[in-house]
C-alpha atoms as a PDB file:
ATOM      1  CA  UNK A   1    -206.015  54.076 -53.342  1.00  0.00           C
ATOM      2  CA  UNK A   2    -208.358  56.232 -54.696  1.00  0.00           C
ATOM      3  CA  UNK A   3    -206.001  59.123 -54.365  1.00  0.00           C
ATOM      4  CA  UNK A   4    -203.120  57.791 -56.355  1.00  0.00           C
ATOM      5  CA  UNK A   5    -205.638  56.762 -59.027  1.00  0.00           C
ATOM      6  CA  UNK A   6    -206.786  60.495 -59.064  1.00  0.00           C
ATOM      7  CA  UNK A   7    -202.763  61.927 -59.289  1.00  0.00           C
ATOM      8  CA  UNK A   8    -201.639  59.464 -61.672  1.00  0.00           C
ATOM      9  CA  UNK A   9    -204.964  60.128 -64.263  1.00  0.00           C
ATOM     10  CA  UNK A  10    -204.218  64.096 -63.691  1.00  0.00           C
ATOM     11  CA  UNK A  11    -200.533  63.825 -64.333  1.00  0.00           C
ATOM     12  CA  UNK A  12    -200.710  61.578 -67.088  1.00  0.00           C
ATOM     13  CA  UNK A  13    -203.705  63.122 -68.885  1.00  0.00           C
ATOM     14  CA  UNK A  14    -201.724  65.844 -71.283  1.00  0.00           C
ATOM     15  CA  UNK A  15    -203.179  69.062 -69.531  1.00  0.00           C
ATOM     16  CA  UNK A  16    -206.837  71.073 -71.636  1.00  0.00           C
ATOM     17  CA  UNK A  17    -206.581  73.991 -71.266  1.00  0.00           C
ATOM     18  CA  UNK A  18    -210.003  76.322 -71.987  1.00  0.00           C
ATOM     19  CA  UNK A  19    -209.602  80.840 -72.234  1.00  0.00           C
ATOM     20  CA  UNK A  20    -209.692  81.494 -68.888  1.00  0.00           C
ATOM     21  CA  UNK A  21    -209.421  85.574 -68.068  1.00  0.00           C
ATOM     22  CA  UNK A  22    -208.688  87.571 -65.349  1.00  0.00           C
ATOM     23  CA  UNK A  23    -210.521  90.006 -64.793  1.00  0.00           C
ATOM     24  CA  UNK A  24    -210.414  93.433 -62.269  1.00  0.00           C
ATOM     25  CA  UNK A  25    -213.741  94.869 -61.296  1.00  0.00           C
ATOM     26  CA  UNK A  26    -213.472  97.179 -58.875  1.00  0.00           C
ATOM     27  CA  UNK A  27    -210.619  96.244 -57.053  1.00  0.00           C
ATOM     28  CA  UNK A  28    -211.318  92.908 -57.033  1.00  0.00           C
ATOM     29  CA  UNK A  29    -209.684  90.031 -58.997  1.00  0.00           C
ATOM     30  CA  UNK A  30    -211.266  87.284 -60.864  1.00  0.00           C
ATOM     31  CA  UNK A  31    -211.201  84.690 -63.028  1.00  0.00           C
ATOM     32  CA  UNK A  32    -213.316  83.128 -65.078  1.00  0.00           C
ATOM     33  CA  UNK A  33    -213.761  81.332 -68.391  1.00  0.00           C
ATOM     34  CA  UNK A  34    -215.797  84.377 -70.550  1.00  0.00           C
ATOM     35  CA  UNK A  35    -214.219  87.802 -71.706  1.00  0.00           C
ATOM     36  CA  UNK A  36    -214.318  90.321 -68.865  1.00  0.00           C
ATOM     37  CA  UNK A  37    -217.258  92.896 -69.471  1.00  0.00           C
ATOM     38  CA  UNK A  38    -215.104  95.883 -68.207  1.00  0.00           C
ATOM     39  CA  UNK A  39    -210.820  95.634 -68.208  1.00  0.00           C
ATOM     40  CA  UNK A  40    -208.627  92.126 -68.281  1.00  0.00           C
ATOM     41  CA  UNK A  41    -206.597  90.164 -69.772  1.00  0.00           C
ATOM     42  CA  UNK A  42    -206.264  86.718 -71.138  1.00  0.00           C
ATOM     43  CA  UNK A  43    -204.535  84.104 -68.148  1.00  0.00           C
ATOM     44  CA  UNK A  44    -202.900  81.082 -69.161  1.00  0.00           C
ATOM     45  CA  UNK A  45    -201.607  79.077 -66.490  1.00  0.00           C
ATOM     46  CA  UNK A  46    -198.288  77.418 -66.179  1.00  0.00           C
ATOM     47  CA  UNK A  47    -198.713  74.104 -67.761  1.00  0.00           C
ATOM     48  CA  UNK A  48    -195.799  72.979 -66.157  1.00  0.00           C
ATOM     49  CA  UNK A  49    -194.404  71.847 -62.343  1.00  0.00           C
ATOM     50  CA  UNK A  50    -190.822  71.448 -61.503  1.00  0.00           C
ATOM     51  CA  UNK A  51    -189.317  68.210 -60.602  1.00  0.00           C
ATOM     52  CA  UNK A  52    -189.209  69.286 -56.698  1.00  0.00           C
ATOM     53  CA  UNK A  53    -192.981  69.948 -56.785  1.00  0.00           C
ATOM     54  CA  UNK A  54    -193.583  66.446 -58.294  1.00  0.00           C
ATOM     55  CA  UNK A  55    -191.177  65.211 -55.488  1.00  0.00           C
ATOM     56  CA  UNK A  56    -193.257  66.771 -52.912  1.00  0.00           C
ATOM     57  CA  UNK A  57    -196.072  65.707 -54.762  1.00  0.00           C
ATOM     58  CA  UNK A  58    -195.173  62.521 -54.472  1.00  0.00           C
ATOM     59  CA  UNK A  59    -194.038  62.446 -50.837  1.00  0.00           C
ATOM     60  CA  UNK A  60    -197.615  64.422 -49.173  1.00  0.00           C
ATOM     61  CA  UNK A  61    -199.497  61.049 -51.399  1.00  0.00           C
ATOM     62  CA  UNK A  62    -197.237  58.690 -49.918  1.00  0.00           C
ATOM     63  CA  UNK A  63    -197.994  60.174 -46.632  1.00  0.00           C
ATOM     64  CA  UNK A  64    -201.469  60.564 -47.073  1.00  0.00           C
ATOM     65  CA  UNK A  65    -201.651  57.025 -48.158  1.00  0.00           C
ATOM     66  CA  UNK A  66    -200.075  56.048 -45.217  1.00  0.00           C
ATOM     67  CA  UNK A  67    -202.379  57.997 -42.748  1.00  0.00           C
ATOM     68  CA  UNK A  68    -205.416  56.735 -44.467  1.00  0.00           C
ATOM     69  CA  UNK A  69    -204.128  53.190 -44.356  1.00  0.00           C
ATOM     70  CA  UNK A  70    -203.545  53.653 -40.498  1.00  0.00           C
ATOM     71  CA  UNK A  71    -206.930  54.975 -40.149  1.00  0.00           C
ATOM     72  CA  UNK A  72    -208.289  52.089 -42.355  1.00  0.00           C
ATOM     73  CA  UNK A  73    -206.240  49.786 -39.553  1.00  0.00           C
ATOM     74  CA  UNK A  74    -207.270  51.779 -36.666  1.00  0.00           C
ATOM     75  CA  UNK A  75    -210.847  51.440 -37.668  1.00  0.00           C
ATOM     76  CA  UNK A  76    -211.095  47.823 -38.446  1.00  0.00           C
ATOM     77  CA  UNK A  77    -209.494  47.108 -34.925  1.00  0.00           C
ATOM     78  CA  UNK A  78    -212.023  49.203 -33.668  1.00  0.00           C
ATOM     79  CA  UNK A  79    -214.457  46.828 -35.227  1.00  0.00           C
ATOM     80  CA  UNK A  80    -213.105  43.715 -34.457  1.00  0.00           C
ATOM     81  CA  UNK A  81    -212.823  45.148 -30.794  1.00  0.00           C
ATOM     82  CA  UNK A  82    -216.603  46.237 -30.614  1.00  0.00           C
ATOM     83  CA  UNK A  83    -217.488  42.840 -32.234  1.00  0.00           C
ATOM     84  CA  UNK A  84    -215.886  40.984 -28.914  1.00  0.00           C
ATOM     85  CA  UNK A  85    -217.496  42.753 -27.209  1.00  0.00           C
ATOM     86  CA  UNK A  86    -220.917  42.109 -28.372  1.00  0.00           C
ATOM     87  CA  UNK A  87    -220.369  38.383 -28.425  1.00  0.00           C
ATOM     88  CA  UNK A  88    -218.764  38.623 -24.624  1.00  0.00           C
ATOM     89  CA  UNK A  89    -222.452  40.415 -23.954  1.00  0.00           C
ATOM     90  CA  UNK A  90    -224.377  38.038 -26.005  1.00  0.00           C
ATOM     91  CA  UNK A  91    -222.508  34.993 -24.337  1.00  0.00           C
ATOM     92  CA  UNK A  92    -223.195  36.653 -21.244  1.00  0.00           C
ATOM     93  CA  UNK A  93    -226.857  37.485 -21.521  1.00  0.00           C
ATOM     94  CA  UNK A  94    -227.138  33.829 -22.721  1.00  0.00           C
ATOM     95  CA  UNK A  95    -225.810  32.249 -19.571  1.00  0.00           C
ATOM     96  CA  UNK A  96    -228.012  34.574 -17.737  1.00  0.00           C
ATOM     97  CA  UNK A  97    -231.080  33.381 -19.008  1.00  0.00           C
ATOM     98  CA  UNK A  98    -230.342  30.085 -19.023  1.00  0.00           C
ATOM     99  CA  UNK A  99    -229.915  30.647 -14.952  1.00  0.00           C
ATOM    100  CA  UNK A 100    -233.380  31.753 -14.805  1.00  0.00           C
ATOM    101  CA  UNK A 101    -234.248  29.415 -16.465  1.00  0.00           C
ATOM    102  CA  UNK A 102    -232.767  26.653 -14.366  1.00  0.00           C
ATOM    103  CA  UNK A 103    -234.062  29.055 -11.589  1.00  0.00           C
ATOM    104  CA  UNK A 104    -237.686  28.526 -12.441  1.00  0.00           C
ATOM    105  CA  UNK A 105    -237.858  24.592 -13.037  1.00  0.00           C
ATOM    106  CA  UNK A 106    -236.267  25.075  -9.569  1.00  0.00           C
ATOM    107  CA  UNK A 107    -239.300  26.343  -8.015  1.00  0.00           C
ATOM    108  CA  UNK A 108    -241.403  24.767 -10.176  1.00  0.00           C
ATOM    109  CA  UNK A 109    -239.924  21.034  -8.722  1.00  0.00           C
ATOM    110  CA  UNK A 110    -240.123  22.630  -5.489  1.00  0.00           C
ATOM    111  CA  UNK A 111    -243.993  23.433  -5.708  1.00  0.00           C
ATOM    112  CA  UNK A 112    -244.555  20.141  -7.486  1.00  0.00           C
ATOM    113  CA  UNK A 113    -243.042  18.527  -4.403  1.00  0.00           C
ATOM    114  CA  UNK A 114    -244.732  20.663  -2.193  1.00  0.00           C
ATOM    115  CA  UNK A 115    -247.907  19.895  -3.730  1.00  0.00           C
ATOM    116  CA  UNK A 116    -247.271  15.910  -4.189  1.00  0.00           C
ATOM    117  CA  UNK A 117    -246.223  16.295   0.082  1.00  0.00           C
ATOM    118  CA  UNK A 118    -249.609  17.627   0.898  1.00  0.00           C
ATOM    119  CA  UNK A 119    -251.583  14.623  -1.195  1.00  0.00           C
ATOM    120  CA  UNK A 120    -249.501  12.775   0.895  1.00  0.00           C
ATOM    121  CA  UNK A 121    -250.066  13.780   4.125  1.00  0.00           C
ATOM    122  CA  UNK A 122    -253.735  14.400   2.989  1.00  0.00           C
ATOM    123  CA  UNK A 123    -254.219  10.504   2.196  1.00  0.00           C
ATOM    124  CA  UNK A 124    -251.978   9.576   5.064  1.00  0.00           C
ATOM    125  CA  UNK A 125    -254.486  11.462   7.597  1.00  0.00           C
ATOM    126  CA  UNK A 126    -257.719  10.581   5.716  1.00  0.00           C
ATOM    127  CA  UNK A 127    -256.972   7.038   5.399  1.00  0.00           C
ATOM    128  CA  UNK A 128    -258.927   4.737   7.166  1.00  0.00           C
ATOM    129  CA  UNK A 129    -256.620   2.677   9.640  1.00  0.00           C
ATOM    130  CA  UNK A 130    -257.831   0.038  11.863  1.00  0.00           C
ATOM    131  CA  UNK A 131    -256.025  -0.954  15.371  1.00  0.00           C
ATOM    132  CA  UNK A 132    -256.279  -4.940  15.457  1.00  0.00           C
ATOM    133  CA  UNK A 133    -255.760  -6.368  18.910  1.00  0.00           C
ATOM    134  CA  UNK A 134    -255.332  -9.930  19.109  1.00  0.00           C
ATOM    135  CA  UNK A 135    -254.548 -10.796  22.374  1.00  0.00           C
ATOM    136  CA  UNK A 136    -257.862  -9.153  24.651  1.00  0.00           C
ATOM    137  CA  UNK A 137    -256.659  -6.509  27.351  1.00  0.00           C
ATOM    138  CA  UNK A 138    -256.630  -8.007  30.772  1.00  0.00           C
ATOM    139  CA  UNK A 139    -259.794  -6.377  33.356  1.00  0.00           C
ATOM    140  CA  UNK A 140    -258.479  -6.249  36.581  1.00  0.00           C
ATOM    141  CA  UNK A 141    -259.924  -8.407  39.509  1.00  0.00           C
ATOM    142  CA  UNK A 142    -261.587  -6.448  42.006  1.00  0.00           C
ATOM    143  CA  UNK A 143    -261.200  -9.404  44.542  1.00  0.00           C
ATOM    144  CA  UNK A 144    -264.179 -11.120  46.343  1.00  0.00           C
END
């Protein structure tokens, strides 16, 4: 977008033009916007293009356009894309934990039972128990 903006203000702007001199120092050519100090001459550039130019102008924005729009497209996919991807990971590392964490109240029950099994059998074997016998054991008769 910022492209079009840029050809339409240069195109529609009428062209200012400063002196602008080219100059030839010792075999070498250029130009700039102050008198040269040994020989030049005065440049003006065409002010002008032709209608083909402004055709092909036209055609290398459009194009342009279009291949920064695709990369625009290309990118945001790209985004979206990496986004799944980090909730897939955050979904994942969530059901992780939350397996551990099941995990430990696991072994937690398991040493609370463990624990609550030994009071148990502690109280069971420390109890005092007493062995009532109502009906008296018979002696034997040893028969004279």
């Amino acid at each position: 977008m910022k492209i079009s903006r840029l050809l339409i203000f240069f195109l529609l702007i009428p062209p200012v033009h400063a002196e602008m001199y080219k100059c030839n120092e010792g075999g070498q050519i250029s130009y700039q916007d102050k008198p040269c100090k040994t020989k030049g001459i005065e440049f003006t550039p065409n002010k002008d293009i032709s209608a083909e130019q402004q055709q092909t102008a036209a055609e290398k924005l459009k194009s342009d356009l279009a291949k920064h729009n695709e990369q625009k497209r290309l990118a945001k996919e790209a985004r979206d894309k990496e986004r799944m991807i980090q909730a897939q990971e955050d979904r994942a590392n969530a059901v992780y934990k939350k397996a551990q964490a099941i995990q430990e109240q696991a072994k937690q029950t398991g040493r609370q039972a463990d624990a609550l099994e030994k009071r148990n059998d502690y109280e069971r074997d420390t109890r005092p128990y007493y062995i009532i016998n109502r009906q008296p054991t018979p002696t034997p008769y040893l028969g004279k």
